[in-house]
C-alpha atoms as a PDB file:
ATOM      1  CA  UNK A   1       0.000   0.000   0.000  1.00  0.00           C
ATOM      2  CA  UNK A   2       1.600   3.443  -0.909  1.00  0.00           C
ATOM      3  CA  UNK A   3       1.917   6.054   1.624  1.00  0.00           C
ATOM      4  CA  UNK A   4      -0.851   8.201   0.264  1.00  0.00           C
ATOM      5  CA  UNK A   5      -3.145   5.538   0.593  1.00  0.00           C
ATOM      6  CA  UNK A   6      -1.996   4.165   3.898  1.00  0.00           C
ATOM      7  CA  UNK A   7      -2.567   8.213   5.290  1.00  0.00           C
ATOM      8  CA  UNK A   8      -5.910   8.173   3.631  1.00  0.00           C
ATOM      9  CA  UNK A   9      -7.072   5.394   5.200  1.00  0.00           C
ATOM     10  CA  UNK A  10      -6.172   6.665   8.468  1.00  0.00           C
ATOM     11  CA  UNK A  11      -8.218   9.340   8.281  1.00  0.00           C
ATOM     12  CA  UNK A  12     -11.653   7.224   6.957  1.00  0.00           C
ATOM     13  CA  UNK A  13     -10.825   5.066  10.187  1.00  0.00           C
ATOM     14  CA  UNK A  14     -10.281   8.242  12.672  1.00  0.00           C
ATOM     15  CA  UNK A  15     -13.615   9.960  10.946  1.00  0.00           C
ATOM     16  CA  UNK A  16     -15.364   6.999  10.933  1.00  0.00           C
ATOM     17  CA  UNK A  17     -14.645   6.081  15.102  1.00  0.00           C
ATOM     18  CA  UNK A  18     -15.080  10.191  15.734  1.00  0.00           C
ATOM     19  CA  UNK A  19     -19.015  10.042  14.267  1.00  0.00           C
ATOM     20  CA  UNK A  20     -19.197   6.923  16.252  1.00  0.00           C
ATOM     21  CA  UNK A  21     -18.257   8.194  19.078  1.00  0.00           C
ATOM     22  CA  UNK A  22     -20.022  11.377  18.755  1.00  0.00           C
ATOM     23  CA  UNK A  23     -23.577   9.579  18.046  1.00  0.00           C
ATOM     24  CA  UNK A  24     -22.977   6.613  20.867  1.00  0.00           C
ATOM     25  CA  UNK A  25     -24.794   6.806  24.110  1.00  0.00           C
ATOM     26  CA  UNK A  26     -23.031   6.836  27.379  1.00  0.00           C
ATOM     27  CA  UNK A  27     -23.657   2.913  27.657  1.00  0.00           C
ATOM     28  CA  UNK A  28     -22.077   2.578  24.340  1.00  0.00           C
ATOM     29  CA  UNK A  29     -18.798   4.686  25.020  1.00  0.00           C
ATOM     30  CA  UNK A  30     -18.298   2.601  27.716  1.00  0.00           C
ATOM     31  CA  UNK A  31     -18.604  -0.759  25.155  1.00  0.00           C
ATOM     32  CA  UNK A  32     -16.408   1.079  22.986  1.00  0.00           C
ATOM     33  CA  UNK A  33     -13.877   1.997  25.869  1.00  0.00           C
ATOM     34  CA  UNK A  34     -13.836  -2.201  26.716  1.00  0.00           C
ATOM     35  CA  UNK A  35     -13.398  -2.698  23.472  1.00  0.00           C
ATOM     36  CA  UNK A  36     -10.640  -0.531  22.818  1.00  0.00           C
ATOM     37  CA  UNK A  37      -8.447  -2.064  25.489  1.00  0.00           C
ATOM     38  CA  UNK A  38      -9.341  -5.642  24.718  1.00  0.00           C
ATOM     39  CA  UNK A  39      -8.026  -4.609  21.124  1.00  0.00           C
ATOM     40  CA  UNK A  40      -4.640  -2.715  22.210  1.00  0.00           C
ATOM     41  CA  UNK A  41      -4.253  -6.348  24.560  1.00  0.00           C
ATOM     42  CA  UNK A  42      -4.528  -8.385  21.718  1.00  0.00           C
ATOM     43  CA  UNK A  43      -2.618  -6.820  19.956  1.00  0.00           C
ATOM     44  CA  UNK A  44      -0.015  -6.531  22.783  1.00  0.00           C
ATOM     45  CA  UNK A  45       0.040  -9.809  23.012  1.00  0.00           C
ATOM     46  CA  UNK A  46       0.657 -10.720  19.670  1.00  0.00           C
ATOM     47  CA  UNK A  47       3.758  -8.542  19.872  1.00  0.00           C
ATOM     48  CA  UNK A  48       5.128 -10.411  22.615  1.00  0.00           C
ATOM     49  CA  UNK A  49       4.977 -13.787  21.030  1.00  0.00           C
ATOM     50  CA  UNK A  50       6.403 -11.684  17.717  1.00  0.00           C
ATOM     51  CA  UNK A  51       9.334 -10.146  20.331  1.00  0.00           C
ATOM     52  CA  UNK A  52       8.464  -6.468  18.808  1.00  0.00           C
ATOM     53  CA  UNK A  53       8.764  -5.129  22.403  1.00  0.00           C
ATOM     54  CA  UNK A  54       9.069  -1.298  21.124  1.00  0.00           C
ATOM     55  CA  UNK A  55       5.152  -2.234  19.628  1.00  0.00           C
ATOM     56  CA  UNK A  56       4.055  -4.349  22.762  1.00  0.00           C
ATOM     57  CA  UNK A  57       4.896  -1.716  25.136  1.00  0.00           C
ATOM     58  CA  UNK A  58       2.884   1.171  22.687  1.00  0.00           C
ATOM     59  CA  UNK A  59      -0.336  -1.392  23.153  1.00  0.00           C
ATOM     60  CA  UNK A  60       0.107  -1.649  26.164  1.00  0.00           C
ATOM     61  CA  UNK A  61       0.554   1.770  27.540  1.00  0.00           C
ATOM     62  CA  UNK A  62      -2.541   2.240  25.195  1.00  0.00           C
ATOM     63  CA  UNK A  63      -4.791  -0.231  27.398  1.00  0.00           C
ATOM     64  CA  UNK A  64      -3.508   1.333  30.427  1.00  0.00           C
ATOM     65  CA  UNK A  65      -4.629   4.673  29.521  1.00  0.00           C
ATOM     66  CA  UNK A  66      -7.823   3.533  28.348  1.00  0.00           C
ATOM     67  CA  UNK A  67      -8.663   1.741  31.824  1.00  0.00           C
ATOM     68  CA  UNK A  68      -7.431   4.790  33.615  1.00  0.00           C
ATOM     69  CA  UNK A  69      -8.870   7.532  31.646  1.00  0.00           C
ATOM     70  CA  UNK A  70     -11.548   6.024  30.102  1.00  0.00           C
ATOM     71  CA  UNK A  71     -13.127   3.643  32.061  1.00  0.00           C
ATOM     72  CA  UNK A  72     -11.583   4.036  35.727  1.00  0.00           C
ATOM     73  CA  UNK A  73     -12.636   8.135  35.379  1.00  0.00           C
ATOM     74  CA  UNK A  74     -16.420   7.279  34.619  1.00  0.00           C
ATOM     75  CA  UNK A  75     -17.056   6.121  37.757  1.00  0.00           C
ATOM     76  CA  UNK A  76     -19.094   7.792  39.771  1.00  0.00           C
ATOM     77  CA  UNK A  77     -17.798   7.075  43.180  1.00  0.00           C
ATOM     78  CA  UNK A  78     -20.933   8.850  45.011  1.00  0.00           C
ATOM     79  CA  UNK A  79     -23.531   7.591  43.047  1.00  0.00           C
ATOM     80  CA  UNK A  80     -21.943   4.151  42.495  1.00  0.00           C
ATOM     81  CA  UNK A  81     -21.358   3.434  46.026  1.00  0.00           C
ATOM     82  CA  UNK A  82     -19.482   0.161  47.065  1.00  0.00           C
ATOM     83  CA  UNK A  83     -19.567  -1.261  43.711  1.00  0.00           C
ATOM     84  CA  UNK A  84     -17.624   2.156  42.343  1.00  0.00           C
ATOM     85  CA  UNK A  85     -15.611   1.708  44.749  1.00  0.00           C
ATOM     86  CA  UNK A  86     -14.537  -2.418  43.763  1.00  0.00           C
ATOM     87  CA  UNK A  87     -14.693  -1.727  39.765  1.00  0.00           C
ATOM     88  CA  UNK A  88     -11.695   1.239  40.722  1.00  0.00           C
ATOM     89  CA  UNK A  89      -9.848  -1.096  43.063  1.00  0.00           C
ATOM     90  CA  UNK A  90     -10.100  -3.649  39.795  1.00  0.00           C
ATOM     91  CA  UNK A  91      -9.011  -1.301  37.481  1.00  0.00           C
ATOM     92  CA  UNK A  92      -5.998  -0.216  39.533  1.00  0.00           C
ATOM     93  CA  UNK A  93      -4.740  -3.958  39.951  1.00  0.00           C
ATOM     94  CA  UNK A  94      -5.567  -4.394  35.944  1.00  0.00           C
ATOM     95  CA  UNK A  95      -3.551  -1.533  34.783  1.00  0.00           C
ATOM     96  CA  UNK A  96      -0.467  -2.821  37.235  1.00  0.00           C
ATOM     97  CA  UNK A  97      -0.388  -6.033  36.029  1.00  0.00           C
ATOM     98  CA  UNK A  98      -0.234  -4.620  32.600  1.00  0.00           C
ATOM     99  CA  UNK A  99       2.486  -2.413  33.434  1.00  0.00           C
ATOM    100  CA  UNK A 100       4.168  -5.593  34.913  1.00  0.00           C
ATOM    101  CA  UNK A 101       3.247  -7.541  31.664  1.00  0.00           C
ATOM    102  CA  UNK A 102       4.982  -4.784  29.603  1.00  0.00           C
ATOM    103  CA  UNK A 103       8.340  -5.219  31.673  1.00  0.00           C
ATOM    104  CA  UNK A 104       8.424  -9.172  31.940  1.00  0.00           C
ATOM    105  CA  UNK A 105       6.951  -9.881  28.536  1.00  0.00           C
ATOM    106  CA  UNK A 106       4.563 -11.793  30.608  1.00  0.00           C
ATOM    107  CA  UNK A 107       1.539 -13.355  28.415  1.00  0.00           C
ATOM    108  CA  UNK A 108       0.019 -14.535  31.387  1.00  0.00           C
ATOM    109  CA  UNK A 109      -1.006 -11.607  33.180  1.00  0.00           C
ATOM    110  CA  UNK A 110      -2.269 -10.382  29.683  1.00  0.00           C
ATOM    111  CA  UNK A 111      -4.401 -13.430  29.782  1.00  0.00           C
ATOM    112  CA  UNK A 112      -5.558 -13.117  33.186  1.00  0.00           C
ATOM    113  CA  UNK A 113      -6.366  -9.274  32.480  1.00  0.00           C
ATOM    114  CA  UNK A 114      -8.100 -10.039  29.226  1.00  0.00           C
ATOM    115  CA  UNK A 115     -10.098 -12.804  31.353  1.00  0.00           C
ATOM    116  CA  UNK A 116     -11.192  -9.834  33.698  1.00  0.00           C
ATOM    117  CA  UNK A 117     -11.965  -7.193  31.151  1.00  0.00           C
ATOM    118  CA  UNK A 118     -14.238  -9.469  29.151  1.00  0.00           C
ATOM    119  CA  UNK A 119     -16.080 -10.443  32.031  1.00  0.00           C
ATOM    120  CA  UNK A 120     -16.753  -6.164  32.793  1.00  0.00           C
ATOM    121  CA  UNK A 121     -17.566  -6.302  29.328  1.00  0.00           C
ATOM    122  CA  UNK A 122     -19.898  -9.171  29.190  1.00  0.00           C
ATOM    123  CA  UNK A 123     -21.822  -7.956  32.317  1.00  0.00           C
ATOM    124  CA  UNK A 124     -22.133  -3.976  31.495  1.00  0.00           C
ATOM    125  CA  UNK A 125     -23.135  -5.519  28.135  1.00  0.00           C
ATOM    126  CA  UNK A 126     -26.024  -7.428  29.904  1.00  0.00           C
ATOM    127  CA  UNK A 127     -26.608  -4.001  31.641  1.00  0.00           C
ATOM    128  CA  UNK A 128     -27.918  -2.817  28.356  1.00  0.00           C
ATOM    129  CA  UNK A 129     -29.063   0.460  27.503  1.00  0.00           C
ATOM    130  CA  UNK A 130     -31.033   1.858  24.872  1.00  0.00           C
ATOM    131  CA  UNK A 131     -29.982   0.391  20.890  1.00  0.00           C
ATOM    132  CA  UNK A 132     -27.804   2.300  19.253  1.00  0.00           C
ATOM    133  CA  UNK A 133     -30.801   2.801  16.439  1.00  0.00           C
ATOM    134  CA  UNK A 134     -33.499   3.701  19.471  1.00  0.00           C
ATOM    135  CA  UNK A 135     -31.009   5.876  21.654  1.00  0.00           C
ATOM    136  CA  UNK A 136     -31.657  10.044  21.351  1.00  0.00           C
ATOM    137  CA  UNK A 137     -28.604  11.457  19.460  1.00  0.00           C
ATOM    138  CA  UNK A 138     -26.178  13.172  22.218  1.00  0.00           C
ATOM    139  CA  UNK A 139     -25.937  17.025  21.790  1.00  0.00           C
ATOM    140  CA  UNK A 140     -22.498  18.605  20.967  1.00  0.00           C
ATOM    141  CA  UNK A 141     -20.194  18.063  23.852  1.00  0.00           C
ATOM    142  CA  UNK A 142     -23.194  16.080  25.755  1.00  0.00           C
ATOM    143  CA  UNK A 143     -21.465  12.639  25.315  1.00  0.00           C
ATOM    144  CA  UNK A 144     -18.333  13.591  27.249  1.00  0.00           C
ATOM    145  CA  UNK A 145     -19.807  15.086  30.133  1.00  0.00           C
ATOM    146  CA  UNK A 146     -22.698  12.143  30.853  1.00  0.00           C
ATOM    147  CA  UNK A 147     -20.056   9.343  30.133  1.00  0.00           C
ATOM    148  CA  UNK A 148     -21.379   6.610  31.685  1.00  0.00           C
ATOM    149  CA  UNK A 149     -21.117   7.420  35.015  1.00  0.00           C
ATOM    150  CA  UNK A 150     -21.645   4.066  37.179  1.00  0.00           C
END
């Protein structure tokens, strides 16, 4: 693929995940933010069993920062009571045993946090929410401040 359209491509794929985000509901986002880091993990791992650490650690600081500033920052620690207070304490020990994953090229703390994250995933899933089809269209700006507080 030549530059040009590598670069183009790139773009379609960042407009096409910006509308998405901009149209999803706060139930969604938080799908999207699960799925996001279950995607930088795989990838991670891949990596590892490829030994392209300068990649695995990129993936993996990606993951990190999308369980601490995506999902670990919509809690709502007032409003979510005890179990905010567990899915933070989670999300703390996930994101260290990443970080200790990215330094020990260790495949099975990947596992074990992929294991973890699909199981949040599975249950906020089962949560539901309003469809994607049926769910009122945010307002500008509306989708980052309501962002699925739990």
């Amino acid at each position: 693929m030549n530059p040009n359209t590598y670069s183009a491509l790139n773009a379609y794929t960042r407009s096409a995940l910006e509308m998405e985000v901009n149209s999803a509901n706060p139930h969604r986002l938080i799908l999207m933010l699960f799925d996001g880091a279950l995607a930088a993990i795989a990838a991670a791992k891949g990596q590892i069993q490829r030994q392209q650490t300068g990649e695995k650690g990129v993936m993996l600081s990606k993951a990190i920062s999308i369980i601490e500033e995506g999902l670990r920052l919509s809690l709502d620690k007032t409003a979510g009571g005890q179990l905010a207070e567990q899915l933070d304490a989670l999300y703390e020990y996930m994101s260290h045993r990443l970080l200790m994953a990215n330094i020990n090229n260790d495949v099975a703390a990947i596992d074990e946090v992929t294991a973890l994250l699909n199981t949040l995933r599975d249950a906020w899933q089962q949560i539901g929410g309003p469809s994607p089809a049926t769910a009122p269209a945010p307002q500008p700006g509306q989708a980052a401040a309501s962002y699925g507080k739990i």
